[in-house]
PDB file of N, CA and C in Angstrom:
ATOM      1  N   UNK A   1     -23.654  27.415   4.981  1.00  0.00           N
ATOM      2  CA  UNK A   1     -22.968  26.604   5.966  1.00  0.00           C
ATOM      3  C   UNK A   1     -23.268  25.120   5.755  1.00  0.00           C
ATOM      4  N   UNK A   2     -24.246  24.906   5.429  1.00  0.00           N
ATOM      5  CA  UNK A   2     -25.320  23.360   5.287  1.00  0.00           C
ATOM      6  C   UNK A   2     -24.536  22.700   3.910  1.00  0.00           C
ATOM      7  N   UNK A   3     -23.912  23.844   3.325  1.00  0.00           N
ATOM      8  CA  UNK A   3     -24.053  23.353   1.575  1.00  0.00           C
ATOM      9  C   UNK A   3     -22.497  23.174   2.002  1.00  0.00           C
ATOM     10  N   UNK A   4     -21.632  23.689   2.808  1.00  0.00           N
ATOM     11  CA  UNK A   4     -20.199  23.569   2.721  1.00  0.00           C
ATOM     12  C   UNK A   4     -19.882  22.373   3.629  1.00  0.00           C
ATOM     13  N   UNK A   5     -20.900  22.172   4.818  1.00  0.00           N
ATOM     14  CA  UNK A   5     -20.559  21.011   5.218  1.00  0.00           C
ATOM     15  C   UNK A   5     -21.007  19.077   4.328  1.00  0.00           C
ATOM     16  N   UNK A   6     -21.941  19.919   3.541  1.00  0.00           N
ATOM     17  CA  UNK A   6     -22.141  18.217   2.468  1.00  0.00           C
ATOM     18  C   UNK A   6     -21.023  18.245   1.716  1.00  0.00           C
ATOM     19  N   UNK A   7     -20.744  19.348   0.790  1.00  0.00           N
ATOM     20  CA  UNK A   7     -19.779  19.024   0.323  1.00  0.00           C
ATOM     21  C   UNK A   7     -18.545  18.893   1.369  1.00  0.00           C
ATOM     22  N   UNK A   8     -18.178  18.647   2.356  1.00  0.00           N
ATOM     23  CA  UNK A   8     -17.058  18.295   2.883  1.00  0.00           C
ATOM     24  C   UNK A   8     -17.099  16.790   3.168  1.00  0.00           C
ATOM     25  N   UNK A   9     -18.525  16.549   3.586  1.00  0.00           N
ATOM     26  CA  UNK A   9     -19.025  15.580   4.282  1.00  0.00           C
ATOM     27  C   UNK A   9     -18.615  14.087   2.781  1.00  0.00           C
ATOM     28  N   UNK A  10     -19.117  14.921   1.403  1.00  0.00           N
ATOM     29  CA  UNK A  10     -18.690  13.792   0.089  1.00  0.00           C
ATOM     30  C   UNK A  10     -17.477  13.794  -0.126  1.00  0.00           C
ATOM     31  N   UNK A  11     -16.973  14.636   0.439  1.00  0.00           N
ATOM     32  CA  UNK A  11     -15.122  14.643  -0.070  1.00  0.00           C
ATOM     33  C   UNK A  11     -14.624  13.879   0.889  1.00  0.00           C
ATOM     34  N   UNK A  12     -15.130  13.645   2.083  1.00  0.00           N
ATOM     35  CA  UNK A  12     -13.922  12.697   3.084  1.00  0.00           C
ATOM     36  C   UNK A  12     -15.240  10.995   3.112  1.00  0.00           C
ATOM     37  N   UNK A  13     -15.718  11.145   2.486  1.00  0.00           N
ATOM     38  CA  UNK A  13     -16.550   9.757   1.865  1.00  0.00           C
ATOM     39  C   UNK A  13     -15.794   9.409   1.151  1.00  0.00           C
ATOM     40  N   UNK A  14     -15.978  10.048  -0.040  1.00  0.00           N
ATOM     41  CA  UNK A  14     -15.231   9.671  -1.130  1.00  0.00           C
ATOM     42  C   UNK A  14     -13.687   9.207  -0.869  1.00  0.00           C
ATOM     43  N   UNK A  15     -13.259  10.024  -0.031  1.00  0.00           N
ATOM     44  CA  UNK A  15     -11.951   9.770   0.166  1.00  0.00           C
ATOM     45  C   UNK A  15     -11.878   8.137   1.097  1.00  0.00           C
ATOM     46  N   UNK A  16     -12.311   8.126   2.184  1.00  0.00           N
ATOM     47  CA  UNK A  16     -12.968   7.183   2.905  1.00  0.00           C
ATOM     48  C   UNK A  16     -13.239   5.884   1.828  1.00  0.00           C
ATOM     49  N   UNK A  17     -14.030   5.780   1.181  1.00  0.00           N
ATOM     50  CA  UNK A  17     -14.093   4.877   0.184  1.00  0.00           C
ATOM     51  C   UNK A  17     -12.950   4.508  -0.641  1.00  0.00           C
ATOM     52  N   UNK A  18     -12.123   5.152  -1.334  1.00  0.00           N
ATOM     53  CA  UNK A  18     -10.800   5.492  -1.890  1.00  0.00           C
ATOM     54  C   UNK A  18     -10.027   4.254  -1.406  1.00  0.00           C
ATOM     55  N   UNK A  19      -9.511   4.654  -0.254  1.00  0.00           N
ATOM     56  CA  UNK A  19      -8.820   4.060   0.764  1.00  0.00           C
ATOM     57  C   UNK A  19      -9.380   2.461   0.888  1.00  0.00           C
ATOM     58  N   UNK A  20     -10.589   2.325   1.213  1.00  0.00           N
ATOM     59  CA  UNK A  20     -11.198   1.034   1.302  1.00  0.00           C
ATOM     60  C   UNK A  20     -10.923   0.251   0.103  1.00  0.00           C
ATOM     61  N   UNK A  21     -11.210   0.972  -1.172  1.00  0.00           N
ATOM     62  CA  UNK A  21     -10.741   0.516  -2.287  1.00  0.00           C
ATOM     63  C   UNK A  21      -9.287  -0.166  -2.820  1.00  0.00           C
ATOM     64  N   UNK A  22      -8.392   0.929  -1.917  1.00  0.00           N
ATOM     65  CA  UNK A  22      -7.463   0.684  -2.074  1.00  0.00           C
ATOM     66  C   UNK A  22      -6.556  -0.758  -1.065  1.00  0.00           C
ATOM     67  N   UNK A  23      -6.945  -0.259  -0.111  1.00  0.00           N
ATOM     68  CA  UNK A  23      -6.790  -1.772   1.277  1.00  0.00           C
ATOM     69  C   UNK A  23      -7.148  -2.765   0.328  1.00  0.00           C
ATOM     70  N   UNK A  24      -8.122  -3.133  -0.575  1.00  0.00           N
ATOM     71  CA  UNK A  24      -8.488  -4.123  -0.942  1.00  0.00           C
ATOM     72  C   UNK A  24      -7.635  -4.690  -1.627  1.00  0.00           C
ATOM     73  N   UNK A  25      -7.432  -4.031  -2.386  1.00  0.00           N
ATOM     74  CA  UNK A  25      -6.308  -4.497  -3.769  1.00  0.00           C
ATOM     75  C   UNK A  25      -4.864  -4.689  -3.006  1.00  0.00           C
ATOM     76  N   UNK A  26      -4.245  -3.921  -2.191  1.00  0.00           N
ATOM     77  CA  UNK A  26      -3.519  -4.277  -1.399  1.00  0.00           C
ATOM     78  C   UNK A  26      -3.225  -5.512  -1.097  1.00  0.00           C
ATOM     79  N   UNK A  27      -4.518  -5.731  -0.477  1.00  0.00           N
ATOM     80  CA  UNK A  27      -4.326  -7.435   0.387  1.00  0.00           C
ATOM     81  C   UNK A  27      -4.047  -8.351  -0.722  1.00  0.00           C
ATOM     82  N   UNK A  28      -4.927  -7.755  -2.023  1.00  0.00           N
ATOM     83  CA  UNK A  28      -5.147  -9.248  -2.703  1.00  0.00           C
ATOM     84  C   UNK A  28      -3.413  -9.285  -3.481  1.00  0.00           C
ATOM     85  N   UNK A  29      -2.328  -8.377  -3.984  1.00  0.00           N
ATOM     86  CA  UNK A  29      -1.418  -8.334  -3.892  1.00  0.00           C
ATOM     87  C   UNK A  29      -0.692  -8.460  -3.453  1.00  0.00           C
ATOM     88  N   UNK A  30      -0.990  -8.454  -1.845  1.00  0.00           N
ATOM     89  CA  UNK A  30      -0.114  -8.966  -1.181  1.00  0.00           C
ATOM     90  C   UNK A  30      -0.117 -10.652  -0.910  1.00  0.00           C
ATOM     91  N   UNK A  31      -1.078 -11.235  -1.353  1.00  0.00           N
ATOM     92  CA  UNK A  31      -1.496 -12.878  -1.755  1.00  0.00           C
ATOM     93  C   UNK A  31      -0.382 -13.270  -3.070  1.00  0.00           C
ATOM     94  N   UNK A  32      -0.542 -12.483  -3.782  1.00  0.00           N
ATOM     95  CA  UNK A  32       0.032 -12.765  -4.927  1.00  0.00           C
ATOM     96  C   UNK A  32       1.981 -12.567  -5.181  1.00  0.00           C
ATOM     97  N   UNK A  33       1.897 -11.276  -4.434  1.00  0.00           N
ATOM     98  CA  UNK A  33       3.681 -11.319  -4.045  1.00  0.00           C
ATOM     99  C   UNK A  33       3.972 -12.376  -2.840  1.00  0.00           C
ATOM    100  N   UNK A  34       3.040 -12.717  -1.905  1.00  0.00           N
ATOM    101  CA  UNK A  34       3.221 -13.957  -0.847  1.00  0.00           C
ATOM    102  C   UNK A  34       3.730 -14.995  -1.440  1.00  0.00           C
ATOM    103  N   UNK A  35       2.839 -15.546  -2.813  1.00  0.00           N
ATOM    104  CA  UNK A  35       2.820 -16.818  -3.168  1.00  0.00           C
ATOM    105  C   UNK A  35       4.264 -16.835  -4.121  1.00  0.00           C
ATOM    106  N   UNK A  36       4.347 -15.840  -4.482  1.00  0.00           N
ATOM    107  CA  UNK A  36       5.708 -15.948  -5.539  1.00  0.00           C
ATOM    108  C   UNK A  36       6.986 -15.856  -5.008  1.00  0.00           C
ATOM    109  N   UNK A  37       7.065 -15.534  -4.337  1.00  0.00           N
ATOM    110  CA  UNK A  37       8.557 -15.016  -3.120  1.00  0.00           C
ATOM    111  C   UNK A  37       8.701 -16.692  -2.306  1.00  0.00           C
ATOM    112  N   UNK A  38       7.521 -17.081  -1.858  1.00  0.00           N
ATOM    113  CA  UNK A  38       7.794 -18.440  -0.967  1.00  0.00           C
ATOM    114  C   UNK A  38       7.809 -19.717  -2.659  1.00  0.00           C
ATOM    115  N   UNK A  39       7.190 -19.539  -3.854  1.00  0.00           N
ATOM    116  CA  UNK A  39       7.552 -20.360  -4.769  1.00  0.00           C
ATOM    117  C   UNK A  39       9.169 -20.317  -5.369  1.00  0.00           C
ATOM    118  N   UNK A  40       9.294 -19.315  -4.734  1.00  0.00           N
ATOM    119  CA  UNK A  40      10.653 -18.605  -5.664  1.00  0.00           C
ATOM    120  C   UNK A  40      11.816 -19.215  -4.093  1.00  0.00           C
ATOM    121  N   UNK A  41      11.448 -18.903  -3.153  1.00  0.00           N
ATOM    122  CA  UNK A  41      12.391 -19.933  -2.039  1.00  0.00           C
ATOM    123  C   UNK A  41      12.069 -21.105  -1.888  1.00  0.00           C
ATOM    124  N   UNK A  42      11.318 -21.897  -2.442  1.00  0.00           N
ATOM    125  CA  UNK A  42      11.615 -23.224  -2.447  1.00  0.00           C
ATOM    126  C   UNK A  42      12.374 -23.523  -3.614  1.00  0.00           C
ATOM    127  N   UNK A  43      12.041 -23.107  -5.008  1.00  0.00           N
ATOM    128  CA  UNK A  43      12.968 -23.233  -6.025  1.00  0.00           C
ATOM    129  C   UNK A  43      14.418 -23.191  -5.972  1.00  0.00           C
ATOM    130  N   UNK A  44      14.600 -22.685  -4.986  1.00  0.00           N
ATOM    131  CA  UNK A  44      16.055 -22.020  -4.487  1.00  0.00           C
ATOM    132  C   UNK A  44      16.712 -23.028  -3.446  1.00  0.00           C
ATOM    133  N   UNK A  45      15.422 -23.886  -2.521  1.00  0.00           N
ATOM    134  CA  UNK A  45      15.758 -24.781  -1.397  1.00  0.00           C
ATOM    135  C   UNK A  45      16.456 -24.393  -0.656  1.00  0.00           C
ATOM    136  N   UNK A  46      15.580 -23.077   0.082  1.00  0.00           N
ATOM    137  CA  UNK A  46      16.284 -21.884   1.544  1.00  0.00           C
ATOM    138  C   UNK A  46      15.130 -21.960   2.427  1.00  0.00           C
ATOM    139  N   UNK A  47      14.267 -22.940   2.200  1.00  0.00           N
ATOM    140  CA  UNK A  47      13.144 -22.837   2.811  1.00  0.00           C
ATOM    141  C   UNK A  47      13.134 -22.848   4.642  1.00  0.00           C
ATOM    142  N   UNK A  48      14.690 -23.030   5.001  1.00  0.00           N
ATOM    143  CA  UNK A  48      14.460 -22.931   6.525  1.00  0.00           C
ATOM    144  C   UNK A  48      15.283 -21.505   6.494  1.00  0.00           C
ATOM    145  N   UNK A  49      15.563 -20.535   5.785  1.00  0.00           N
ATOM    146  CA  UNK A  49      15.875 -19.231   5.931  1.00  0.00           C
ATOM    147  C   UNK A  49      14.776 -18.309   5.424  1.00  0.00           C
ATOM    148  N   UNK A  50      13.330 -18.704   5.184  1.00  0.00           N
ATOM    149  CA  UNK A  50      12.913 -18.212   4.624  1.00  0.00           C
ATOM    150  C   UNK A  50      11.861 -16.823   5.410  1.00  0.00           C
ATOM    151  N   UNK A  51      11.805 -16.914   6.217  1.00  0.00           N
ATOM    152  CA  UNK A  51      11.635 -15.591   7.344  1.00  0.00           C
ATOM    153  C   UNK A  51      13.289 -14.558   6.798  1.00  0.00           C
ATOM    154  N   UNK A  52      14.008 -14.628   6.473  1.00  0.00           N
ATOM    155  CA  UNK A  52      14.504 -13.492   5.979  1.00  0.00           C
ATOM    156  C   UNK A  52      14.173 -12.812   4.804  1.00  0.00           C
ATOM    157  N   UNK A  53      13.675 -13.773   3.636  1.00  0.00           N
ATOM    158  CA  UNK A  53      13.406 -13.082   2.716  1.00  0.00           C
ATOM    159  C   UNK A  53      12.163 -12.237   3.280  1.00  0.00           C
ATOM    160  N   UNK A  54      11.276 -12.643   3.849  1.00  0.00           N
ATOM    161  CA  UNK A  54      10.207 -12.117   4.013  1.00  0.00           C
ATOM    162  C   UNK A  54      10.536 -10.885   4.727  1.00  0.00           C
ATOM    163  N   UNK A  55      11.448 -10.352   5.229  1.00  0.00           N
ATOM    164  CA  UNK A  55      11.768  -9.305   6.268  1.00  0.00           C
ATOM    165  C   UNK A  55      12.641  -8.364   5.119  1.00  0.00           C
ATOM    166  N   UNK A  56      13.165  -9.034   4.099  1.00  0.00           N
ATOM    167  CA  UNK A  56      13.555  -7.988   3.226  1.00  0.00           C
ATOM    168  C   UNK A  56      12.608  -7.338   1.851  1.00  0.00           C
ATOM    169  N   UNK A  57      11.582  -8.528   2.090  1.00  0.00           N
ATOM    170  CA  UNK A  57      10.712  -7.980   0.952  1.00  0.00           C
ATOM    171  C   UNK A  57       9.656  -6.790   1.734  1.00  0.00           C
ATOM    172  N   UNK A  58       9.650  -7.189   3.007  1.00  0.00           N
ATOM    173  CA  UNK A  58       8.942  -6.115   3.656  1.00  0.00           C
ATOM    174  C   UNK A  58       9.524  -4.422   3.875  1.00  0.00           C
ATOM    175  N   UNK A  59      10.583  -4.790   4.015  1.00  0.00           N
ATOM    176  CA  UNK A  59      11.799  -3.549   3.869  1.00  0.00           C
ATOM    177  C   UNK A  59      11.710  -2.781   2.684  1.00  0.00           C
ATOM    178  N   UNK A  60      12.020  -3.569   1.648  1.00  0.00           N
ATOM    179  CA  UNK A  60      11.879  -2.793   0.328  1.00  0.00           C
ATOM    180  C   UNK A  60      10.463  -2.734  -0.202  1.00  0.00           C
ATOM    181  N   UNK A  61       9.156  -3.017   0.247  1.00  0.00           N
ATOM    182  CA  UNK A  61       8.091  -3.188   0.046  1.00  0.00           C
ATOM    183  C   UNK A  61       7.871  -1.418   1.014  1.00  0.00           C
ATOM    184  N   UNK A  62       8.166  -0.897   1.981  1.00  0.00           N
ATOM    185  CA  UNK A  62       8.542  -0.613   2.885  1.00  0.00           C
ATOM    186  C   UNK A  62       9.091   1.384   2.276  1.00  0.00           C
ATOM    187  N   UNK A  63       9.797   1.111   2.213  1.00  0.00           N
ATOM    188  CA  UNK A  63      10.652   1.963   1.141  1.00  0.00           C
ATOM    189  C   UNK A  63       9.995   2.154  -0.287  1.00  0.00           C
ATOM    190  N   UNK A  64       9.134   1.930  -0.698  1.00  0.00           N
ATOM    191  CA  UNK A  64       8.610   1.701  -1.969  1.00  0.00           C
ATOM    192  C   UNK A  64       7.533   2.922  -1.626  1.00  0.00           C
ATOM    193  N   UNK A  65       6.646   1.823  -0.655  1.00  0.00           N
ATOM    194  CA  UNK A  65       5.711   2.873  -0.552  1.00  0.00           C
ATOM    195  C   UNK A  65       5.644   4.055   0.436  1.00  0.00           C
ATOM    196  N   UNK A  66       7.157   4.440   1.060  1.00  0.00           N
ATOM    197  CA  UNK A  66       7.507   5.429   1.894  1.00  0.00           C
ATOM    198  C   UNK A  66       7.769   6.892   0.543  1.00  0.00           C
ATOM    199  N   UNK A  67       8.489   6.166  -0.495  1.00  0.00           N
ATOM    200  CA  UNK A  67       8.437   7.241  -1.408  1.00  0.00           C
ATOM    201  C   UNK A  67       7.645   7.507  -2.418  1.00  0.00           C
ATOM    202  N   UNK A  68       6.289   6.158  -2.538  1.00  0.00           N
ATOM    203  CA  UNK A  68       4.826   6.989  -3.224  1.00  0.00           C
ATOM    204  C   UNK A  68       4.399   7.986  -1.789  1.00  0.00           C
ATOM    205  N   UNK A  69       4.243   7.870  -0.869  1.00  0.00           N
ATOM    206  CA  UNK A  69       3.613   8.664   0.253  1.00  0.00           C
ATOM    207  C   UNK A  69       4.128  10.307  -0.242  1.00  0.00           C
ATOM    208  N   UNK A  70       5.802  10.437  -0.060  1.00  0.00           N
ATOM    209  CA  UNK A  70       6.340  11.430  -0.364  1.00  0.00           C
ATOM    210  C   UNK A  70       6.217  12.404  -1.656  1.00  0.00           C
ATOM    211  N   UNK A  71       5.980  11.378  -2.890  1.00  0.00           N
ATOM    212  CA  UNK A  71       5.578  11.774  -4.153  1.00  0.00           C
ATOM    213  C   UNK A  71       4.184  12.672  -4.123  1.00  0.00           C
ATOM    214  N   UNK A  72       3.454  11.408  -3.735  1.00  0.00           N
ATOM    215  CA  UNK A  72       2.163  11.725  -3.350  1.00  0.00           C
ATOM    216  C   UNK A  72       1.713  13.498  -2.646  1.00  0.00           C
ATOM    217  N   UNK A  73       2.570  13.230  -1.875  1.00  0.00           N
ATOM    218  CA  UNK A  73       2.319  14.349  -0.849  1.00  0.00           C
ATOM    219  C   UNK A  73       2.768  15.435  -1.294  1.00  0.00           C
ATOM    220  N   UNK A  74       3.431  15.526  -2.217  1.00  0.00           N
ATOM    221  CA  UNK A  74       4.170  16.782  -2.664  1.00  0.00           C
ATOM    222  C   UNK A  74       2.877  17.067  -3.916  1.00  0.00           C
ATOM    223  N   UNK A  75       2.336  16.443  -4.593  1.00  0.00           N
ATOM    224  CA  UNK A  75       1.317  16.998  -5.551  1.00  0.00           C
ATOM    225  C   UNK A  75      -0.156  17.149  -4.957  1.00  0.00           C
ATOM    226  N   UNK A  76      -0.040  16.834  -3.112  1.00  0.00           N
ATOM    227  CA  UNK A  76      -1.019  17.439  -2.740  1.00  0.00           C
ATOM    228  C   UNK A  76      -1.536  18.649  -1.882  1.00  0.00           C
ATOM    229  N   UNK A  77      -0.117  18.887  -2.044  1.00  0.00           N
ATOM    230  CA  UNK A  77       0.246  20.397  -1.512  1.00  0.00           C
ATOM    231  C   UNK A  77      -0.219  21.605  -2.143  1.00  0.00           C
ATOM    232  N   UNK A  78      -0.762  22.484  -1.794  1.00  0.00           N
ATOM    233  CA  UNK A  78      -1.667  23.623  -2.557  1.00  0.00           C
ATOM    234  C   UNK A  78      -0.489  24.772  -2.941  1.00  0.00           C
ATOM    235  N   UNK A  79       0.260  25.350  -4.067  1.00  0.00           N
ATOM    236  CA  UNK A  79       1.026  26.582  -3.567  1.00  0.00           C
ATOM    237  C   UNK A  79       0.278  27.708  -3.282  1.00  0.00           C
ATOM    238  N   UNK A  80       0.582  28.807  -2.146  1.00  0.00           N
ATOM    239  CA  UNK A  80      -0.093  29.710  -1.756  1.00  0.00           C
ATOM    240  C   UNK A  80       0.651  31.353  -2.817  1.00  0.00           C
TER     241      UNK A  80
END
């Protein structure tokens, strides 16, 4: 019982960590698609429309990772 709850206890760590790992890189990408999307609307000189781009990059940003979730989820499905 002792031995099935550590190992459960390292698998949702690990997983736990995963995630943290992953938030991270996230953010710092999301710095980096920030800075290029608002360099890329001033180049363009839409800079007082520029709350739309941001609402469509979030959309398709949005949709992107609605169908890694789905991908995802289907290869973590066990068949019985």
């Amino acid at each position: 019982m002792i031995k099935k709850l550590k190992k459960e206890m390292r698998k949702h760590t690990s997983l736990a960590i995963s995630g943290a790992f992953a938030l991270i890189i996230a953010l710092v990408w999301r710095d980096v698609i920030e800075k290029m999307v608002d360099s890329f609307v001033l180049k363009l000189g839409l800079s007082e429309t520029a709350y739309w781009y941001d609402i469509a990059v979030a959309l398709v940003v949005t949709v992107i990772c609605v169908i890694g979730v789905l991908i995802s989820s289907r290869y973590s499905v066990k068949e019985e």
